[in-house]
Protein backbone atom coordinates (compact mmCIF):
# COMPACT_ATOMS: atom_id res chain seq x y z
CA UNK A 1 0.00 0.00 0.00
CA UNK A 2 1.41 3.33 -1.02
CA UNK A 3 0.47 6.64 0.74
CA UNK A 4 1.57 10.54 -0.39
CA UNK A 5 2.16 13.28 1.42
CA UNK A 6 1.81 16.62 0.55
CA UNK A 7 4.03 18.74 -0.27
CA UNK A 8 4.50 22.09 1.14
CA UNK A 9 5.29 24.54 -1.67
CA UNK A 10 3.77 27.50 -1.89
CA UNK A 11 1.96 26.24 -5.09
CA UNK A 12 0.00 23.73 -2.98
CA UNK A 13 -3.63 23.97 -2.36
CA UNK A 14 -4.89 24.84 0.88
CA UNK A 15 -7.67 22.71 1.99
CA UNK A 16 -10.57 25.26 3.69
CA UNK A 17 -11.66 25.24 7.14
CA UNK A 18 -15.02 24.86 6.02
CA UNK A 19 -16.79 28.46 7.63
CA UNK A 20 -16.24 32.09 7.73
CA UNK A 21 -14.64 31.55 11.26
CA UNK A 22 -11.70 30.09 9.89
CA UNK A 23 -10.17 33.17 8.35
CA UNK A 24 -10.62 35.21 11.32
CA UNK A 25 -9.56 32.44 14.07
CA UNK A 26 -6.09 32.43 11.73
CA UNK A 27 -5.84 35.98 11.77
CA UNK A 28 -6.28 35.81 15.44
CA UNK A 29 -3.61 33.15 15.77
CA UNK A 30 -1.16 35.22 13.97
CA UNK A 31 -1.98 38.26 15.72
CA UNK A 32 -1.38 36.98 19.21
CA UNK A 33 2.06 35.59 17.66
CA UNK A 34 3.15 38.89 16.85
CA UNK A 35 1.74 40.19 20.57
CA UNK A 36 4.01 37.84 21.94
CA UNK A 37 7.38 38.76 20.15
CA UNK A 38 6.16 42.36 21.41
CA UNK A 39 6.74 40.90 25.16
CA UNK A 40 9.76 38.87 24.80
CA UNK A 41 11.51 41.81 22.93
CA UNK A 42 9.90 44.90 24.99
CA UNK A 43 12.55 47.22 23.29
CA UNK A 44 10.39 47.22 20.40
CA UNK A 45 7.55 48.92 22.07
CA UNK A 46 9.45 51.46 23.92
CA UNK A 47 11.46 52.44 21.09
CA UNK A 48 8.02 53.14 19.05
CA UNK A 49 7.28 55.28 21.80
CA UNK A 50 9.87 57.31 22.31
CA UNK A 51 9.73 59.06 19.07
CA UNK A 52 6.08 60.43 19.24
CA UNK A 53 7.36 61.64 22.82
CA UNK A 54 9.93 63.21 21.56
CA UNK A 55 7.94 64.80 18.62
CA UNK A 56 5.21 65.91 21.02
CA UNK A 57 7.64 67.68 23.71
CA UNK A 58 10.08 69.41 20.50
CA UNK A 59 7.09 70.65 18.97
CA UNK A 60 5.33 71.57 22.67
CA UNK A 61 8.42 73.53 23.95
CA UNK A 62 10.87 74.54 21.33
CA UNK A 63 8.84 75.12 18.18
CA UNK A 64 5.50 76.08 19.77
CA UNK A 65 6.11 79.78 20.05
CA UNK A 66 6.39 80.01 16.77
CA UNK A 67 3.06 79.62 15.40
CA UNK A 68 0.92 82.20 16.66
CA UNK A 69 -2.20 81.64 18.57
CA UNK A 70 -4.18 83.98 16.52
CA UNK A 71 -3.49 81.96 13.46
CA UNK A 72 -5.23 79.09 14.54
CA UNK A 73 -7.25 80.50 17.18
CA UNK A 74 -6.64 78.12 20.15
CA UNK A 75 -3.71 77.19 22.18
CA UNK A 76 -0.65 75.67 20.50
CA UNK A 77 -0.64 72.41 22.58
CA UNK A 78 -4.33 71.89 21.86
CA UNK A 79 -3.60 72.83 18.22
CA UNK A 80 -0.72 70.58 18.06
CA UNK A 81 -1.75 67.25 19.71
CA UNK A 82 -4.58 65.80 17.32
CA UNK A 83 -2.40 66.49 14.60
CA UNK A 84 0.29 64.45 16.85
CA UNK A 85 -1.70 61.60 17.51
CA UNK A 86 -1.94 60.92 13.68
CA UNK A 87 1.37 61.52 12.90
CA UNK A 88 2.07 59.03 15.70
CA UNK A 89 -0.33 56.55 13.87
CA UNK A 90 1.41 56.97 10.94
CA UNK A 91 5.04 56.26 11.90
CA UNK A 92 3.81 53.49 13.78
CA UNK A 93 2.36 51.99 11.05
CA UNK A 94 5.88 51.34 9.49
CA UNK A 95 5.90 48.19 12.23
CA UNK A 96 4.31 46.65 9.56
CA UNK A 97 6.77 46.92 6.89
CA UNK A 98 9.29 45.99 8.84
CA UNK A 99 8.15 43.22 10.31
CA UNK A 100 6.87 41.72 7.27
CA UNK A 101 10.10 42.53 5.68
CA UNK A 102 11.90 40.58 8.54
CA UNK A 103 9.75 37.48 7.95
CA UNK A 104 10.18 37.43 4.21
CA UNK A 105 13.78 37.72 5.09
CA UNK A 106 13.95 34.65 7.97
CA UNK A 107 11.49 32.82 5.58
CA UNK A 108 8.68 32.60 8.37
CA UNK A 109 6.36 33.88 5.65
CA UNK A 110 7.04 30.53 3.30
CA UNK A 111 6.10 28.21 6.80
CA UNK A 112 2.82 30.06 6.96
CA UNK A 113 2.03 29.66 3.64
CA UNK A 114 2.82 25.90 3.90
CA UNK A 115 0.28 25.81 6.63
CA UNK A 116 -3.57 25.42 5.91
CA UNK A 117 -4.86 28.66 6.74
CA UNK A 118 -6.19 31.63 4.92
CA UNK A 119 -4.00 33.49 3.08
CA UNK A 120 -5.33 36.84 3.99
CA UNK A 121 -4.36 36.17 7.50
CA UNK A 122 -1.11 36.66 8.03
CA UNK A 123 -1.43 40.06 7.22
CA UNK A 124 -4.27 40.38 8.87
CA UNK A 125 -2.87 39.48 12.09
CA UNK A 126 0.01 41.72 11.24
CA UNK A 127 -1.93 44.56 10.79
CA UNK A 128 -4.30 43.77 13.66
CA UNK A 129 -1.15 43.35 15.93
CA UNK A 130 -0.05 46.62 14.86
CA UNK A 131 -3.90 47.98 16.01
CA UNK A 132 -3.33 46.44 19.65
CA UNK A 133 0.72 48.50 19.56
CA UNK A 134 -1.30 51.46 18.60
CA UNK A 135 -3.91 51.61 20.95
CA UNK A 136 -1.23 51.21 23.90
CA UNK A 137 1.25 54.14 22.08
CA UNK A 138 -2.15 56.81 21.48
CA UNK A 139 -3.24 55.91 25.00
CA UNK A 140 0.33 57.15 26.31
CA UNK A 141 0.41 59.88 24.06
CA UNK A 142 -2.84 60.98 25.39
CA UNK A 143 -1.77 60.97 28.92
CA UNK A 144 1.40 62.88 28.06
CA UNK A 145 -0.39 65.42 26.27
CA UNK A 146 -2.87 65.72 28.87
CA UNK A 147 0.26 66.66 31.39
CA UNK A 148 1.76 68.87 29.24
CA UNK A 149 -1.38 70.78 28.74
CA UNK A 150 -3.43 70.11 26.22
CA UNK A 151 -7.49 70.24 26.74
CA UNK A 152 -10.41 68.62 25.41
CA UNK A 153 -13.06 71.34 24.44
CA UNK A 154 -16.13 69.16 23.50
CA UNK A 155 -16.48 66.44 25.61
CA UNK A 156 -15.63 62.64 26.65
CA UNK A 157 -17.70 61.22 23.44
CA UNK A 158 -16.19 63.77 20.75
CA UNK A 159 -12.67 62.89 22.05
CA UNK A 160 -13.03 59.06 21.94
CA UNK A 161 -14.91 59.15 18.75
CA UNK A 162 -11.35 61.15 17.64
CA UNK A 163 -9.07 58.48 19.22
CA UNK A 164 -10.93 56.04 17.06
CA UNK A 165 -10.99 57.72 14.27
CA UNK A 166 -6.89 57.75 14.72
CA UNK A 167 -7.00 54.44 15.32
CA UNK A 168 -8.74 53.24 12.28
CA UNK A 169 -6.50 55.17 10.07
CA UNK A 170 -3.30 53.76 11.70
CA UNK A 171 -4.88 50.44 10.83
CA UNK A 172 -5.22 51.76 7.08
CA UNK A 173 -1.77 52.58 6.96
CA UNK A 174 -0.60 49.21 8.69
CA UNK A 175 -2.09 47.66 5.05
CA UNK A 176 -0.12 50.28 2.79
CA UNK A 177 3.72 49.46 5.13
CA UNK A 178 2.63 45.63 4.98
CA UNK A 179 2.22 46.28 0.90
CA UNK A 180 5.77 47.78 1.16
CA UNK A 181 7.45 45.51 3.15
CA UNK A 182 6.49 42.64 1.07
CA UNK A 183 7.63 44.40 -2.03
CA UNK A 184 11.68 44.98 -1.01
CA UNK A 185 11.55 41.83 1.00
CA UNK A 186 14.28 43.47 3.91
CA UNK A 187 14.08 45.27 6.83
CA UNK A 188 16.89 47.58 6.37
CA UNK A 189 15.44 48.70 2.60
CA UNK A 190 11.82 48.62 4.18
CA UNK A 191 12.46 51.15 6.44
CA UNK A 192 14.20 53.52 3.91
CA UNK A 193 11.46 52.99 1.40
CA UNK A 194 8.85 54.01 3.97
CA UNK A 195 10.40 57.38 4.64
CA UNK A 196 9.29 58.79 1.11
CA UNK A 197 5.26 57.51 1.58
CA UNK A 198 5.34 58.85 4.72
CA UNK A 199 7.62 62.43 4.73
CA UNK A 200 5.24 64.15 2.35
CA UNK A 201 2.17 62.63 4.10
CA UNK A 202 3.64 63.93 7.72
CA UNK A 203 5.41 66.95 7.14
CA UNK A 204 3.55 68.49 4.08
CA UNK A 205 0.34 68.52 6.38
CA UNK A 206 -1.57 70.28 8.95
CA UNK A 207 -0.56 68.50 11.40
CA UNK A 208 2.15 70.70 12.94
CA UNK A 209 1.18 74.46 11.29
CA UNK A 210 -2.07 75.61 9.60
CA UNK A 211 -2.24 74.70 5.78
CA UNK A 212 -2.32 78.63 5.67
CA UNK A 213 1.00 79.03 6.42
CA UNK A 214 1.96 77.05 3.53
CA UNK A 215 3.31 78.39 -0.10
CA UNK A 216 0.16 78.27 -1.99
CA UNK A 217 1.84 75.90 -4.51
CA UNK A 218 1.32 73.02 -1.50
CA UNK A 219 -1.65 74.53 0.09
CA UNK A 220 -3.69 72.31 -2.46
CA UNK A 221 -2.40 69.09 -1.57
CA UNK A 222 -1.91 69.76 1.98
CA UNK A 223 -5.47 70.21 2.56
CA UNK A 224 -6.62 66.71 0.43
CA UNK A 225 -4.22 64.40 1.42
CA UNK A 226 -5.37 62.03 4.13
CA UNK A 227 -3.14 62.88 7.12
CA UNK A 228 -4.15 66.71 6.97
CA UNK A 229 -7.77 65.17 6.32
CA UNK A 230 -7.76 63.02 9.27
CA UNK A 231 -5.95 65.33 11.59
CA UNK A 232 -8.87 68.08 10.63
CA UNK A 233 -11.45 65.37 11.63
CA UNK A 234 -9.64 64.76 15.01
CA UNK A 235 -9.51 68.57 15.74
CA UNK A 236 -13.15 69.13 14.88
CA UNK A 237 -14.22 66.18 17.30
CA UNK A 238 -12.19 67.40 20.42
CA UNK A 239 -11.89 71.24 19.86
CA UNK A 240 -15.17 71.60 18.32
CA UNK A 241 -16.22 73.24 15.05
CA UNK A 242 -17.38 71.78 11.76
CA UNK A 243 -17.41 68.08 12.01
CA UNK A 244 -19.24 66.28 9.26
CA UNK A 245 -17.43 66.64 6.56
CA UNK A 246 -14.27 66.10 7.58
CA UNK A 247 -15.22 63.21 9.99
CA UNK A 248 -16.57 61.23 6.34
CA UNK A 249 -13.42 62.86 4.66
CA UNK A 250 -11.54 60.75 6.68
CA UNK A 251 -13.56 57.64 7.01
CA UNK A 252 -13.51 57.40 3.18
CA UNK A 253 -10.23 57.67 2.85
CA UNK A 254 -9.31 54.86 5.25
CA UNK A 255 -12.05 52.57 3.53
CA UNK A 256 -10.52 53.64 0.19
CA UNK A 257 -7.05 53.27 1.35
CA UNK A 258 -8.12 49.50 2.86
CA UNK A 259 -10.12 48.69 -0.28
CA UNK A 260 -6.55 49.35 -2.65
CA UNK A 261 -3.88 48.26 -0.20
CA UNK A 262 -5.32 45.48 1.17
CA UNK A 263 -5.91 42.88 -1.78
CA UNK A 264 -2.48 44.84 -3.11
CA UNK A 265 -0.50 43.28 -0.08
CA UNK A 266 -2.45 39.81 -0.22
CA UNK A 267 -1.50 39.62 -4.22
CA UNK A 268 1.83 40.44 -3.03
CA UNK A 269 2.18 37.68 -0.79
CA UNK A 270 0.92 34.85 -2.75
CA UNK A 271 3.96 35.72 -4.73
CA UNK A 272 6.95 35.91 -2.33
């Protein structure tokens, strides 16, 4: 009697698990795998912390007397720390490329995919891991900024609809890094490809000075790219103002950004 085994290529078909739970229990599985690494290597979560510290108290004490308060018609620090708590989503969403990146690189990625599980999942639970990092980095950003000064204006509700709203765009992001880190396949060159998707995202937006302040040459895209968008939204919900538009600004643009990144990175990864 003669029995085969499977081989595990990449090429190989993965049997299904038969209902819509599988996909998410794998994504879980992954997730929590990437939680873990987070607490046997702690140095990765303080060193993603320390930079949006460090951005928050430069900006807060050394270029905050800068921008005048009439400009923008509120306190600096309660100017300055919505626009900080996307930035901070943003840089933390290069995790993703990185880690990916590192995977690819180890060939972890090529055991998963011999495995019978969806193949959505892995980055999934990479991006979803990367959700969990940010909630614990915004929470600490929202205590410091709390102690150095900054003020709600609205109320409770307003300000954690904001936090969420920061939240789901860092997960939008996580899916555009995880696209990137797939595509250059190391750390090193993941990390130095990230810096030109994200400079011109960060810096060319309103999260540090008013749009106004801009050459009017930038003013156009500094107003209608998503960071500045998002930022706006978060500003709106916790110093008050018009918050509609911007609010469904922003949630379209992390749908849209989810919608093109997403089955981008999963076409990616069926090829690695």
């Amino acid at each position: 009697m003669t029995t085969t085994t499977p081989t595990a290529t990449g090429a190989a078909a993965r049997p299904y698990h038969g209902n819509a739970i599988g996909p998410v229990r794998d994504a879980l599985a992954i997730a929590g795998r990437n939680l873990i690494a987070l607490r046997r290597v702690p140095q990765l979560l303080v060193f993603s912390t320390i930079q949006p510290v460090v951005f928050l108290l430069l900006f807060r004490y050394v270029f905050g007397g800068v921008v005048s308060t009439s400009l923008i018609g509120v306190p600096y620090v309660d100017y300055l720390l919505p626009g900080i708590f996307v930035q901070t989503s943003v840089f933390g969403a290069i995790g993703a490329a990185i880690g990916l990146a590192t995977d690819l690189q180890t060939g972890l990625l090529e055991r998963f995919r011999s495995l019978p599980m969806a193949r959505s999942a892995v980055l999934a639970g990479r991006t979803l891991a990367d959700l969990a990092r940010n909630v614990f980095v915004v929470t600490l950003m929202v205590v410091i900024g709390f102690a150095v000064g900054f003020r709600v204006h609205t109320g409770p509700l307003p300000f954690l609809g904001g936090m969420l709203l920061v939240l789901l765009f860092a997960y939008s992001m996580s899916w555009v890094f995880a696209t990137v880190g797939l595509l250059v396949g190391d750390p090193e060159t993941a990390q130095a490809a990230a810096f030109p998707v994200m400079a011109p995202l960060v810096f060319a937006s309103s999260v540090f000075v008013p749009v106004s302040s801009m050459p009017g040459w930038l003013q156009g895209f500094a107003t209608h790219q998503p960071v500045s968008v998002t930022a706006s939204a978060v500003r709106a919900l916790v110093l008050g103002g018009p918050t509609a538009s911007y609010v469904w600004q922003s949630l379209a643009w992390a749908a849209g950004i989810v919608a093109v990144f997403a089955p981008l990175a999963v076409w990616r990864y069926r090829r690695v």
